[in-house]
PDB file of N, CA and C in Angstrom:
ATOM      1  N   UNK A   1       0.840  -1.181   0.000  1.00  0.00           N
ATOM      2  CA  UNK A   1       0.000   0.000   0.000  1.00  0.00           C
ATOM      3  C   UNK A   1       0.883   1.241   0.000  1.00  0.00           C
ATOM      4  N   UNK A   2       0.299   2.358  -0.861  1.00  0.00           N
ATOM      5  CA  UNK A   2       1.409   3.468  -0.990  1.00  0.00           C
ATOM      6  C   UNK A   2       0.948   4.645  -0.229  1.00  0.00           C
ATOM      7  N   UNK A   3      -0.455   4.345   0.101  1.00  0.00           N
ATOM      8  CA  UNK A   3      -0.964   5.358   1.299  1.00  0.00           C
ATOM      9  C   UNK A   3      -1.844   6.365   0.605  1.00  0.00           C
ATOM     10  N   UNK A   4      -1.851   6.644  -0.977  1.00  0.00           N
ATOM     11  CA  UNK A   4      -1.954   7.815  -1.867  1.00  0.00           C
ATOM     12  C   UNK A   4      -3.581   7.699  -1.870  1.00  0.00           C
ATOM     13  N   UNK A   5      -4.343   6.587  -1.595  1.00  0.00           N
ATOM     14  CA  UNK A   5      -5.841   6.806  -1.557  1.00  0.00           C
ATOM     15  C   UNK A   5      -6.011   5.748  -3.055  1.00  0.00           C
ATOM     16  N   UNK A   6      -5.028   5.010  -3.457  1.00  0.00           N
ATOM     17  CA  UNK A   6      -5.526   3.879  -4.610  1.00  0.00           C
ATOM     18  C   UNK A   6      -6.510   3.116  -4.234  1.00  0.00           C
ATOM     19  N   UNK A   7      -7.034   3.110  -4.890  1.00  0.00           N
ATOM     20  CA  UNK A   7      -8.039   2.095  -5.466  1.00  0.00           C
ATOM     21  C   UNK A   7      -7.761   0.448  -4.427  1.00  0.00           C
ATOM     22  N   UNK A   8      -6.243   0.354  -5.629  1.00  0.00           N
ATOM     23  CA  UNK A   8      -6.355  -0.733  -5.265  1.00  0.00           C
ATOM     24  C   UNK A   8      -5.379  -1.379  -3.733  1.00  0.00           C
ATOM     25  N   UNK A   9      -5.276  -0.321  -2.912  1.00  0.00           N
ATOM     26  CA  UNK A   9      -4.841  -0.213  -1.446  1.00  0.00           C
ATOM     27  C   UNK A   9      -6.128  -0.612  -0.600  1.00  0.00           C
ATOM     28  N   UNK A  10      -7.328  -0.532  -1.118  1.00  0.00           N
ATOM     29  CA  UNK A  10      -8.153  -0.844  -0.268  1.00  0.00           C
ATOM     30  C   UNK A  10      -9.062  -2.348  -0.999  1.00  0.00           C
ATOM     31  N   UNK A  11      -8.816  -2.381  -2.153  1.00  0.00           N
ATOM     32  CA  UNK A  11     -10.126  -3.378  -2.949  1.00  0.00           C
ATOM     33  C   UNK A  11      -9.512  -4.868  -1.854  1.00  0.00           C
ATOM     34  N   UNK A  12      -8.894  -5.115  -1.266  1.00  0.00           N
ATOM     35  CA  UNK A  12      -8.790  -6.558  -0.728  1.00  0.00           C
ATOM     36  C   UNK A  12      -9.808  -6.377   0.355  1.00  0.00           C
ATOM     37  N   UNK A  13      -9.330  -5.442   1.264  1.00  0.00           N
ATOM     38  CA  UNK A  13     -10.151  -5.646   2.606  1.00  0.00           C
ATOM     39  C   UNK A  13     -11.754  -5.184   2.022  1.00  0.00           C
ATOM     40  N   UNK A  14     -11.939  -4.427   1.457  1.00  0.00           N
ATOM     41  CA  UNK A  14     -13.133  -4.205   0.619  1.00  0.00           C
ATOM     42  C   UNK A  14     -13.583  -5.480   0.496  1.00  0.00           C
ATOM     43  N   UNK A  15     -13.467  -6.449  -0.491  1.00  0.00           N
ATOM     44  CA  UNK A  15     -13.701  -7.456  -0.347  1.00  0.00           C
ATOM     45  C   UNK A  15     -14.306  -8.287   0.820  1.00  0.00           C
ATOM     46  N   UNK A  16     -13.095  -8.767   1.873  1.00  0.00           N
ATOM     47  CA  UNK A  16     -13.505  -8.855   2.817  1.00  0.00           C
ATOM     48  C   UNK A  16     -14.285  -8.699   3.476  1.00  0.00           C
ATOM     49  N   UNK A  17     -14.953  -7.126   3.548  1.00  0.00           N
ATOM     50  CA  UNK A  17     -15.887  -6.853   4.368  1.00  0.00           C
ATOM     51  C   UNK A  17     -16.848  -6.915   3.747  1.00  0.00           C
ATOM     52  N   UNK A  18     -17.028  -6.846   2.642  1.00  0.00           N
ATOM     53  CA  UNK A  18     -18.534  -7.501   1.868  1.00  0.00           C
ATOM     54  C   UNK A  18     -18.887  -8.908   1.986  1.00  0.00           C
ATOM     55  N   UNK A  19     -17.797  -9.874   1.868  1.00  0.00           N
ATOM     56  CA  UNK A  19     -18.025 -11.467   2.171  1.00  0.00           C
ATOM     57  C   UNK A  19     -18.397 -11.571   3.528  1.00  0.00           C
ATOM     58  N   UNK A  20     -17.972 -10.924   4.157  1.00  0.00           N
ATOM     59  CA  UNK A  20     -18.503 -10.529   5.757  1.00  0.00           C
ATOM     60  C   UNK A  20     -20.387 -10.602   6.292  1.00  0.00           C
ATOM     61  N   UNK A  21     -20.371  -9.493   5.582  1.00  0.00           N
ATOM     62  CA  UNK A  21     -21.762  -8.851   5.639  1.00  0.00           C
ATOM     63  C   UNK A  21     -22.932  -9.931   4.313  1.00  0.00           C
ATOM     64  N   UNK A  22     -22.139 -10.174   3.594  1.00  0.00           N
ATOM     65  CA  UNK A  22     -23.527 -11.140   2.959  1.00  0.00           C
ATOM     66  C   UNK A  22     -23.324 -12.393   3.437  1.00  0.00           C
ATOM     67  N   UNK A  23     -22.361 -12.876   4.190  1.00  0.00           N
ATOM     68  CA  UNK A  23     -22.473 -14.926   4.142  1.00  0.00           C
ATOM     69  C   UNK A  23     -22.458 -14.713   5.700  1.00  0.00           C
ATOM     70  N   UNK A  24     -22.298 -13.500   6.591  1.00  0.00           N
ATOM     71  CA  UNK A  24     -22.507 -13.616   7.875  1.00  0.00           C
ATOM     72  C   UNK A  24     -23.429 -13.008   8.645  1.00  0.00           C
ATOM     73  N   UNK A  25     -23.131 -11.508   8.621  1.00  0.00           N
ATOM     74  CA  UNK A  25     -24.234 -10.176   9.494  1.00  0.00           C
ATOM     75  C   UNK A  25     -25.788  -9.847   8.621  1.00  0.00           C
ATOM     76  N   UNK A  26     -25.818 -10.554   7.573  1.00  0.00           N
ATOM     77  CA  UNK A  26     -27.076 -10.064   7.279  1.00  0.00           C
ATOM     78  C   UNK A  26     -28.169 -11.139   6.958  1.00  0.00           C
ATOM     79  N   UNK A  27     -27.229 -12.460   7.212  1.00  0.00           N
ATOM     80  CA  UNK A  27     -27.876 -13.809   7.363  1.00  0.00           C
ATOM     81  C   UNK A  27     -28.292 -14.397   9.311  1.00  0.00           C
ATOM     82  N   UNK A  28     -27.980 -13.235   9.693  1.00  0.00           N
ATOM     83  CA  UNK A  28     -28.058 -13.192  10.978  1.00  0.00           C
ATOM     84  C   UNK A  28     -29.037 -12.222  11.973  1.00  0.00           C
ATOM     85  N   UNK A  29     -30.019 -12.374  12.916  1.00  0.00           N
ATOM     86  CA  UNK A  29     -31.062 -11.290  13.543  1.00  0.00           C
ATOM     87  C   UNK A  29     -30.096 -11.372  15.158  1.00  0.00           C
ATOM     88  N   UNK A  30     -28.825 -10.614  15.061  1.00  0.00           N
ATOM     89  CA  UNK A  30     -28.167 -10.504  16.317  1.00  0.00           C
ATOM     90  C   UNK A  30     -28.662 -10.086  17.138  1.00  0.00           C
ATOM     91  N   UNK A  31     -29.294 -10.332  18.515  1.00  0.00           N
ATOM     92  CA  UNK A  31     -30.036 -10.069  19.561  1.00  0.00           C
ATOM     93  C   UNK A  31     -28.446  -9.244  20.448  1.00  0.00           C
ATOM     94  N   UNK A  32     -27.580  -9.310  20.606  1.00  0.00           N
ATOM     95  CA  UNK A  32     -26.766  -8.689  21.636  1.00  0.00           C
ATOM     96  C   UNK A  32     -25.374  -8.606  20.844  1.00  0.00           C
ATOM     97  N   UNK A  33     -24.458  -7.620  21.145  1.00  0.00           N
ATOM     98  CA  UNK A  33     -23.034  -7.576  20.927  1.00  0.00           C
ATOM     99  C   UNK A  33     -22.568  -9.062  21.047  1.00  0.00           C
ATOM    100  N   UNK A  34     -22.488  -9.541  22.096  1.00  0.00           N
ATOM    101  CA  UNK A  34     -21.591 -10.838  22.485  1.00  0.00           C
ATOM    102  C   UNK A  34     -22.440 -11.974  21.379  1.00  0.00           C
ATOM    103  N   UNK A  35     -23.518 -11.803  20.853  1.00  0.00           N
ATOM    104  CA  UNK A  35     -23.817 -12.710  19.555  1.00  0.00           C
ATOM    105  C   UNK A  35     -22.918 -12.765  18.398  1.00  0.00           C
ATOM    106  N   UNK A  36     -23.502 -11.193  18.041  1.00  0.00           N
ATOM    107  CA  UNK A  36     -22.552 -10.874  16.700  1.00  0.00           C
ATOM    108  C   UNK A  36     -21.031 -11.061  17.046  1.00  0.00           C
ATOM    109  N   UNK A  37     -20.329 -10.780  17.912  1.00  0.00           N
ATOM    110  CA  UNK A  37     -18.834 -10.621  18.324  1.00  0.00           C
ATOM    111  C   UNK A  37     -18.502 -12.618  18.051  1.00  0.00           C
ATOM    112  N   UNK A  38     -19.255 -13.028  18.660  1.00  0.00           N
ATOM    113  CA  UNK A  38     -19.102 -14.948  18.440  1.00  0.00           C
ATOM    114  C   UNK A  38     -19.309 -15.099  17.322  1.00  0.00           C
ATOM    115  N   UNK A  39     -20.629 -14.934  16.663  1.00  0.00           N
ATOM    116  CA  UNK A  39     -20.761 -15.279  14.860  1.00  0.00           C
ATOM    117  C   UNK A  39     -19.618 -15.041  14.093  1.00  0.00           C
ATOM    118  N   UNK A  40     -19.497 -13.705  14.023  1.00  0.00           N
ATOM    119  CA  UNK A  40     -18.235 -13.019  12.890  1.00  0.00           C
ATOM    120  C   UNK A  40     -16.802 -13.524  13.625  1.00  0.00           C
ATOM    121  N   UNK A  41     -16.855 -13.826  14.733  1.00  0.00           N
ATOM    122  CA  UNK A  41     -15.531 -14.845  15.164  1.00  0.00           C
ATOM    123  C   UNK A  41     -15.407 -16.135  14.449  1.00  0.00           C
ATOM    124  N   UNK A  42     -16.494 -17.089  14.611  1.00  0.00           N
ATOM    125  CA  UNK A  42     -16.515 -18.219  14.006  1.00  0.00           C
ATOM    126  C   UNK A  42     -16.689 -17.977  12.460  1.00  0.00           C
ATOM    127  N   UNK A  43     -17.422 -16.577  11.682  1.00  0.00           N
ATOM    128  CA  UNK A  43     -17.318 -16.377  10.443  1.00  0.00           C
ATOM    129  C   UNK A  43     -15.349 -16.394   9.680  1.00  0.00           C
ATOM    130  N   UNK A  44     -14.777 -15.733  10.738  1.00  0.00           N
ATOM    131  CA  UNK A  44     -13.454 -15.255  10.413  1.00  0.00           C
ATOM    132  C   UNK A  44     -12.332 -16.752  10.308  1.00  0.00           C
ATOM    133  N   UNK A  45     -12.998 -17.343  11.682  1.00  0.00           N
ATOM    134  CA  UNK A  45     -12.482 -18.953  11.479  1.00  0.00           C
ATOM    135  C   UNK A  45     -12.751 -19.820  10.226  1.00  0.00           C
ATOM    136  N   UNK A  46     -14.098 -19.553   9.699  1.00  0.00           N
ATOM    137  CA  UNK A  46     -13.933 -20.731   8.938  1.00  0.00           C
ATOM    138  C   UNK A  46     -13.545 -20.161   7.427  1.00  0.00           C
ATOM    139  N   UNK A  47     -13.626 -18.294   7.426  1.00  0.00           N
ATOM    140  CA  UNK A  47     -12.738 -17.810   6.123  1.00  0.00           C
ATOM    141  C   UNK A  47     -11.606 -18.347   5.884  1.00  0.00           C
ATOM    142  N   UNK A  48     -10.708 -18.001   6.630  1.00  0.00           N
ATOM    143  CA  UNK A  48      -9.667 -18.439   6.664  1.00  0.00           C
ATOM    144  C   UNK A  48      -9.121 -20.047   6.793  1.00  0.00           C
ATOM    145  N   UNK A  49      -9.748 -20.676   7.117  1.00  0.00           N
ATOM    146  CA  UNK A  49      -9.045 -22.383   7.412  1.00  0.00           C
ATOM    147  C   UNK A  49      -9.997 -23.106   6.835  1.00  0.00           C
ATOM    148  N   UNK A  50     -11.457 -23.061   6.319  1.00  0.00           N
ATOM    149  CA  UNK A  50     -12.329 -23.424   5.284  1.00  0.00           C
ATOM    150  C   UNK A  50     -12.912 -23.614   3.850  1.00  0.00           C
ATOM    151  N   UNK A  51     -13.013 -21.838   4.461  1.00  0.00           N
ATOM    152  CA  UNK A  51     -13.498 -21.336   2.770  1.00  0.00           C
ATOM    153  C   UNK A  51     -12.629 -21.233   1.216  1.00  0.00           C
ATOM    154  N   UNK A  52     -12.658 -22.220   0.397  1.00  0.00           N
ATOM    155  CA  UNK A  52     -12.024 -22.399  -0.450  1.00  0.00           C
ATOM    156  C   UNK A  52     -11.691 -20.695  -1.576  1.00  0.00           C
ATOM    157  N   UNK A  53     -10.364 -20.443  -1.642  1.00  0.00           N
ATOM    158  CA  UNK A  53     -10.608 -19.130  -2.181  1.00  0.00           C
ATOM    159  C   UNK A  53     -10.202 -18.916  -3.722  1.00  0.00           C
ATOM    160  N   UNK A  54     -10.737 -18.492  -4.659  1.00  0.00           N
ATOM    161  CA  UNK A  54     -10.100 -18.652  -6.284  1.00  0.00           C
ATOM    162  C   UNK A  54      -8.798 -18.175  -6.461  1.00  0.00           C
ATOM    163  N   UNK A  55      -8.510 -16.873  -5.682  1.00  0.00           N
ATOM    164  CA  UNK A  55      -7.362 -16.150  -5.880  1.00  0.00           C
ATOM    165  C   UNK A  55      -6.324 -17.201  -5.317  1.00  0.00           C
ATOM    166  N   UNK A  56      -6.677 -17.985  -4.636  1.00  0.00           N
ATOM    167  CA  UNK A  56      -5.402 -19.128  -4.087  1.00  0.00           C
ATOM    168  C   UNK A  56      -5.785 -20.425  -4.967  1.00  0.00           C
ATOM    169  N   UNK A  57      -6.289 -20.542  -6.085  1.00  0.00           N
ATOM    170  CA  UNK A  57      -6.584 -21.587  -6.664  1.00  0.00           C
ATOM    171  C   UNK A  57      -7.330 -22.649  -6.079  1.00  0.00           C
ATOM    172  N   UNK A  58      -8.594 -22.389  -5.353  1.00  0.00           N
ATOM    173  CA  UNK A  58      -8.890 -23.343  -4.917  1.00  0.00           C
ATOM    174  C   UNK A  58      -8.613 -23.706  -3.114  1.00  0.00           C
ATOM    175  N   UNK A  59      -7.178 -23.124  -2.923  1.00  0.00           N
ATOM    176  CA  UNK A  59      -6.836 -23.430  -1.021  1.00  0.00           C
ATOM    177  C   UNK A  59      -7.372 -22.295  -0.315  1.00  0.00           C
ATOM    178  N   UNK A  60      -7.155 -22.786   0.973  1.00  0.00           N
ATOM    179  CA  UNK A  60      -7.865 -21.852   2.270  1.00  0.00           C
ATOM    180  C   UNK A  60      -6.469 -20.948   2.490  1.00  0.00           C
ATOM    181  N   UNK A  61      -6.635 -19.329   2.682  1.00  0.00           N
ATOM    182  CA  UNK A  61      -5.917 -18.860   3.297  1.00  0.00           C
ATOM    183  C   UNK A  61      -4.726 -19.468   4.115  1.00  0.00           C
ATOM    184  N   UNK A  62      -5.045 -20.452   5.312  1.00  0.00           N
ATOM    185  CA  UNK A  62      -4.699 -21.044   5.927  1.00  0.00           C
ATOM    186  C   UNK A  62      -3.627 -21.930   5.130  1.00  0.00           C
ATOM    187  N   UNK A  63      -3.884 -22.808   4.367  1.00  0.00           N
ATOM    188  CA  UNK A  63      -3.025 -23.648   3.841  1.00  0.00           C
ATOM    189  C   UNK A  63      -1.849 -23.073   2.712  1.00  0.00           C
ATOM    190  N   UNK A  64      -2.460 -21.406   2.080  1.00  0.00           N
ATOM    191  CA  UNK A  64      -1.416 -20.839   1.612  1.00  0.00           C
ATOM    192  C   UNK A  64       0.058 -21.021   2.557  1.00  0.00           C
ATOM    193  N   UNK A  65      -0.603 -19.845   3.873  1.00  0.00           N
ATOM    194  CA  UNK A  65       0.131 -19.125   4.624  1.00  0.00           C
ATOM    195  C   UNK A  65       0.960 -20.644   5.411  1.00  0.00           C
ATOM    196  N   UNK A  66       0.336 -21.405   5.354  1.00  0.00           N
ATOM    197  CA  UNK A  66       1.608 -22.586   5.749  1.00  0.00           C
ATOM    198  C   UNK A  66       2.444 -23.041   5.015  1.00  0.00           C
ATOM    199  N   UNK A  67       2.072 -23.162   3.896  1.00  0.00           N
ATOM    200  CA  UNK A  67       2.876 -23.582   2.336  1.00  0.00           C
ATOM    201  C   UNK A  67       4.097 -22.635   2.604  1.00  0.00           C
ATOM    202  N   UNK A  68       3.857 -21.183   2.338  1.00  0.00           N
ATOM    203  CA  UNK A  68       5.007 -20.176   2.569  1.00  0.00           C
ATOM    204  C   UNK A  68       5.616 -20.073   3.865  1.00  0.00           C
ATOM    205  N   UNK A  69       4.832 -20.149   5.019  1.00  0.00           N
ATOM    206  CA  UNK A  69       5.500 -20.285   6.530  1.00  0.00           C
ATOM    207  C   UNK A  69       7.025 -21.589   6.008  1.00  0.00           C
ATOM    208  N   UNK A  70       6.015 -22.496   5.341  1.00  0.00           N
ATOM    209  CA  UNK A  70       7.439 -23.603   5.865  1.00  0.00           C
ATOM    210  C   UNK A  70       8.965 -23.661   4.715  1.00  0.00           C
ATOM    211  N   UNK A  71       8.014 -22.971   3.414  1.00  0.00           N
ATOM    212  CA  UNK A  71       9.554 -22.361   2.488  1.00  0.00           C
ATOM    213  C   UNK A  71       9.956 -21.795   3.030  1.00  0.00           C
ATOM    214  N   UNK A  72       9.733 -20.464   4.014  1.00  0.00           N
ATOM    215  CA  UNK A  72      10.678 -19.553   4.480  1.00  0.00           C
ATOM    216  C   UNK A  72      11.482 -20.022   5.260  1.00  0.00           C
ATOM    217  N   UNK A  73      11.189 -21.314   6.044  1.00  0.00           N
ATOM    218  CA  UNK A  73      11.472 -21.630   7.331  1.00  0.00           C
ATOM    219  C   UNK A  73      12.634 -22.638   6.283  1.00  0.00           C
ATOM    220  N   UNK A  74      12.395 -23.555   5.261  1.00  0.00           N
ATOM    221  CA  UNK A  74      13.406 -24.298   4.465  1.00  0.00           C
ATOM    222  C   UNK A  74      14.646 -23.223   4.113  1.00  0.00           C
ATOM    223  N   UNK A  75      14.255 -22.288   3.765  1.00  0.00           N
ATOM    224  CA  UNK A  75      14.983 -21.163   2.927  1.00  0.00           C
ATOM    225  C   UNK A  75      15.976 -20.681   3.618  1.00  0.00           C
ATOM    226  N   UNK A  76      15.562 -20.292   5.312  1.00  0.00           N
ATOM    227  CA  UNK A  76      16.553 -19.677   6.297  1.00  0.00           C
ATOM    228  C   UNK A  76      17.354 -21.188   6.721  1.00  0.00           C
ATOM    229  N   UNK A  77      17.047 -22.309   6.665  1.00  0.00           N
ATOM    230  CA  UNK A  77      17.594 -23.131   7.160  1.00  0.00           C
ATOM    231  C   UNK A  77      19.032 -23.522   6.472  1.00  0.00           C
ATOM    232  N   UNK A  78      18.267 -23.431   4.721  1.00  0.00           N
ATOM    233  CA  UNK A  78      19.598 -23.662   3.777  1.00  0.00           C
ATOM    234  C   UNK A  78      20.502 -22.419   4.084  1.00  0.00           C
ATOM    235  N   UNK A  79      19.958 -21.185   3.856  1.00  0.00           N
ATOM    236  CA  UNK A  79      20.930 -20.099   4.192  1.00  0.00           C
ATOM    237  C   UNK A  79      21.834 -20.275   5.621  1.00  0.00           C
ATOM    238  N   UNK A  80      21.420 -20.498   5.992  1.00  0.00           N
ATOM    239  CA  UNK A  80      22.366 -20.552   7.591  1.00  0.00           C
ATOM    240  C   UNK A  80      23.397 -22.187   7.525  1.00  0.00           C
ATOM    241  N   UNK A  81      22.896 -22.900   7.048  1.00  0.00           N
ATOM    242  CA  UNK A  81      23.779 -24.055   6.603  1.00  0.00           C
ATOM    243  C   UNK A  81      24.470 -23.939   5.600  1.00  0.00           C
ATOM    244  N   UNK A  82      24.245 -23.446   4.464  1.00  0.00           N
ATOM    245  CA  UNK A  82      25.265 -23.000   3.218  1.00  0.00           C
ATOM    246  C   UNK A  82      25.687 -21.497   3.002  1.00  0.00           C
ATOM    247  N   UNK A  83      25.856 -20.794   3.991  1.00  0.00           N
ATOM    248  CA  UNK A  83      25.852 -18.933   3.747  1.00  0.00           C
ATOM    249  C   UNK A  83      27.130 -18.792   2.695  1.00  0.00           C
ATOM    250  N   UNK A  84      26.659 -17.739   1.860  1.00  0.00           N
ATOM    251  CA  UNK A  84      27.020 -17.627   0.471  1.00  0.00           C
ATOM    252  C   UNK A  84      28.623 -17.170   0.874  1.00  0.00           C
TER     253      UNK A  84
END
């Protein structure tokens, strides 16, 4: 993000908060804060470690961010065992 007010600095979380509001808060008649605060908790859980996403071909957030967690973690390992 470059801070300048682009477009496309905001279209992700944009996103987000629309998948939010149609598959969670408006499929929902929240009687109290501590409802909605649990729903959109368990909504956020199963975005991320569930919901199959196109932009990841098909994987959950979740299974990206481990894919890359454990290259980085291969990557620093070779570097520190073979330093150039």
């Amino acid at each position: 993000m470059d801070g300048r007010g682009r477009w496309m600095d905001n279209v992700f979380i944009e996103r987000l908060w629309r998948s939010l509001k149609y598959e969670c808060v408006y499929l929902n008649a929240f009687e109290t804060g501590g409802e909605a605060r649990t729903a959109i908790g368990r909504w956020v859980a199963y975005y991320n470690a569930d919901r199959p996403h196109s932009i990841f071909g098909g994987r959950t957030p979740d299974e990206v961010y481990a894919t890359q967690a454990t290259a980085r973690r291969n990557w620093r390992r070779n570097r520190t065992q073979n330093p150039p």
